[in-house]
Protein backbone atom coordinates (compact mmCIF):
# COMPACT_ATOMS: atom_id res chain seq x y z
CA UNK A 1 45.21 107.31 112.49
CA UNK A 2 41.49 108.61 112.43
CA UNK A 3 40.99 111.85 110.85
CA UNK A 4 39.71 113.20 114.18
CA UNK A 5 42.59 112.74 115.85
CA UNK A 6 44.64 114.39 113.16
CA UNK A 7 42.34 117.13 113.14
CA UNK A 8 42.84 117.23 117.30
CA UNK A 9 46.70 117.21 116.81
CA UNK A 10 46.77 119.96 114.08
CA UNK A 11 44.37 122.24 116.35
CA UNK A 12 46.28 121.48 119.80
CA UNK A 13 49.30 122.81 117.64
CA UNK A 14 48.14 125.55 116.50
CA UNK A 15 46.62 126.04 119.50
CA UNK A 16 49.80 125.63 121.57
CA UNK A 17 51.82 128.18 119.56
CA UNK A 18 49.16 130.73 120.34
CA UNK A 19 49.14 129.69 124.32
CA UNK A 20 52.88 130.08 124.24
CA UNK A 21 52.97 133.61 122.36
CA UNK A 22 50.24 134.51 125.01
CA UNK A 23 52.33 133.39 128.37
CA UNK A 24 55.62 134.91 126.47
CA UNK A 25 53.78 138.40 126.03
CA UNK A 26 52.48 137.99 129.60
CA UNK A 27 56.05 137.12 130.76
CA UNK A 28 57.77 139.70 129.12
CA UNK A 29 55.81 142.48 129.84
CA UNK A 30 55.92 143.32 133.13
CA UNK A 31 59.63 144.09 132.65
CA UNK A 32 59.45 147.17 130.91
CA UNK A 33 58.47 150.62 131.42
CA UNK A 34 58.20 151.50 127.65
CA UNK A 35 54.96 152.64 127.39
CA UNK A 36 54.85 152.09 123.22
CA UNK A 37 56.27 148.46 123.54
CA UNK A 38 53.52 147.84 126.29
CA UNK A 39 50.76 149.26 123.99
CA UNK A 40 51.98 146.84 121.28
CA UNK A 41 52.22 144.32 123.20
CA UNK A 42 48.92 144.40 124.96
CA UNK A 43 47.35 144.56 121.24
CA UNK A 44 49.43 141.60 120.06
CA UNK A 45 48.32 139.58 123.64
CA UNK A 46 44.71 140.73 122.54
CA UNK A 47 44.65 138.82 119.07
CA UNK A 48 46.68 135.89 120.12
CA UNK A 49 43.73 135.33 122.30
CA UNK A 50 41.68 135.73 119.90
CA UNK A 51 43.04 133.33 117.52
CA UNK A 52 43.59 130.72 120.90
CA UNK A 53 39.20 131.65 121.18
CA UNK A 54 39.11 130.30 117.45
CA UNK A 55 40.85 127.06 118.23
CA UNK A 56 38.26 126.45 121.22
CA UNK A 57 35.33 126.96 119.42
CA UNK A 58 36.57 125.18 116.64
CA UNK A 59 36.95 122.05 119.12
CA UNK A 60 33.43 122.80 120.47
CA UNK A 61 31.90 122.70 116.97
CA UNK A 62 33.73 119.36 116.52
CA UNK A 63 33.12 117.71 119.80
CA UNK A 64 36.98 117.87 120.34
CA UNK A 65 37.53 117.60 123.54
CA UNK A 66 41.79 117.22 123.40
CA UNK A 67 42.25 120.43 123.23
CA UNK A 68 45.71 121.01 125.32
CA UNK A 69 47.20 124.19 126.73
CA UNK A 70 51.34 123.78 127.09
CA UNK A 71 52.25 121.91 130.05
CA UNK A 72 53.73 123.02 133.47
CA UNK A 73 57.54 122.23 132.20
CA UNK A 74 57.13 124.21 128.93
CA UNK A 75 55.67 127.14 130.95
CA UNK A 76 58.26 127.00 133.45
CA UNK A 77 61.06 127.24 131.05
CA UNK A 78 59.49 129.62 129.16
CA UNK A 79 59.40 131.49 132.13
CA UNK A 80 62.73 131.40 133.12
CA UNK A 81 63.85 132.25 129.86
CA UNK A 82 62.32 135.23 130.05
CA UNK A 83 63.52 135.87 133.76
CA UNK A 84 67.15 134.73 132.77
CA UNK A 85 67.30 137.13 129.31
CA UNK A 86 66.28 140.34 130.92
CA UNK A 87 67.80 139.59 134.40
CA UNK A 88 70.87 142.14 133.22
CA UNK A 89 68.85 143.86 130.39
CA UNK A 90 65.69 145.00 130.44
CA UNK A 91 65.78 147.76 127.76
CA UNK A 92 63.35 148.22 125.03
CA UNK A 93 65.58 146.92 122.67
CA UNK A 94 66.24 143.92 124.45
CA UNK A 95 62.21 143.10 125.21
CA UNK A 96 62.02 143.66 121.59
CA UNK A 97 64.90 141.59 120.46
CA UNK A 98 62.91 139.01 122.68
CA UNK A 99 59.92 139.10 121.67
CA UNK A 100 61.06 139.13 117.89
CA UNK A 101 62.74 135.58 118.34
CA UNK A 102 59.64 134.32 119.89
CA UNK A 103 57.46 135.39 116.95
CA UNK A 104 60.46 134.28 114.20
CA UNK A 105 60.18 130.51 116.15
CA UNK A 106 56.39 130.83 115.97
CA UNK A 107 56.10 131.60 112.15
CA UNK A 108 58.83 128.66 111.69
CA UNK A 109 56.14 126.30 113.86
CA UNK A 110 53.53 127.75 111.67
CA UNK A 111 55.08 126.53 108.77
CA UNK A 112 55.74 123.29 109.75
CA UNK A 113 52.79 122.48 111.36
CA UNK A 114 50.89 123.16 108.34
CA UNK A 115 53.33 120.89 106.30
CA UNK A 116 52.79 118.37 108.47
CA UNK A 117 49.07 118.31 108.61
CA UNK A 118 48.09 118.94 104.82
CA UNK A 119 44.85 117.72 103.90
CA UNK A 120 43.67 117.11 107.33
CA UNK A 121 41.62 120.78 107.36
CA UNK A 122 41.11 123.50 105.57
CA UNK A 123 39.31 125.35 108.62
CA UNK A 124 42.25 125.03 110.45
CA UNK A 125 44.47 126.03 107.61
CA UNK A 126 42.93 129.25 107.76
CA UNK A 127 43.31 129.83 111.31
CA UNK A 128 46.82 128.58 110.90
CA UNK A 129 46.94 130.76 108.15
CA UNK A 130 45.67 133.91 110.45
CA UNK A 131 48.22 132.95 113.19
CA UNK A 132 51.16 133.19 110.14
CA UNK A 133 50.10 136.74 108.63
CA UNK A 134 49.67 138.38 112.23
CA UNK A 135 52.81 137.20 113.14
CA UNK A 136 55.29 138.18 110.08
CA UNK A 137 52.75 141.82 110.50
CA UNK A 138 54.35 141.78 114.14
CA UNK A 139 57.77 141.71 112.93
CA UNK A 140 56.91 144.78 110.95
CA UNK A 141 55.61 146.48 114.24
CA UNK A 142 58.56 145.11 116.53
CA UNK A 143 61.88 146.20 114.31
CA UNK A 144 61.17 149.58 114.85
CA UNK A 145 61.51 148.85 118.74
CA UNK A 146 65.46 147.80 118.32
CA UNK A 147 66.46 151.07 117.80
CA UNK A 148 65.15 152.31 121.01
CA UNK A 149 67.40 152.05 124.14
């Protein structure tokens, strides 16, 4: 494989993980009323798009044009994950418990997304490495949210 396109399959990954965080946020927040856990997650929605900004100009700069969202069935189930775990429950806790999964399953496709594209970038290592460090720092910001009902 061409280095390009290993450099286009480690950016549409990374890129990916911050569309889905994005469409999860955007999901999620509508069904809650917890003004605290909407401020949060507004600021969280802010830097994932951010980070998702990086990833595009990083394929302009390269001439990559590749550069994938999620498709229609991962947004859809996404979706009705969402819709199906707060149908009975919308309480802070539970948008919190939510949202802390999603960002645990992101960190653990951090990880292996870097493992499986060593050497291919160090650019996009860094973003990568961004994407990791905001995320475990959301954790940190999210626990205290479980302990609200």
């Amino acid at each position: 494989m061409e280095n390009k396109e290993k450099i286009a399959l480690y950016l549409n990954a990374i890129y990916q993980n911050t569309k889905t965080a994005m469409q999860s946020i955007e999901d999620i927040i509508t069904k809650t009323d917890d003004k605290k856990l909407i401020e949060e997650l507004s600021k969280e929605q802010d830097e994932y798009s951010c980070l998702s900004r990086e990833c595009v100009n990083f394929a302009k700069a390269e001439k990559i044009e590749e550069i994938k969202d999620n498709n229609w069935l991962e947004k859809a189930k996404l979706w009705s994950s969402v819709n199906m775990s707060t149908m009975m429950d919308k309480s802070t806790r539970k948008i919190a418990e939510l949202m802390l999964i999603g960002t645990f399953m992101g960190i653990i496709t951090c990880i292996k997304d870097k493992d499986d594209h060593k050497g291919v970038s160090t650019e996009l290592d860094e973003i990568i490495d961004k994407l990791y460090n905001f995320e475990r720092n959301n954790i940190d910001r999210l626990l205290p949210f479980l302990t609200s009902k």
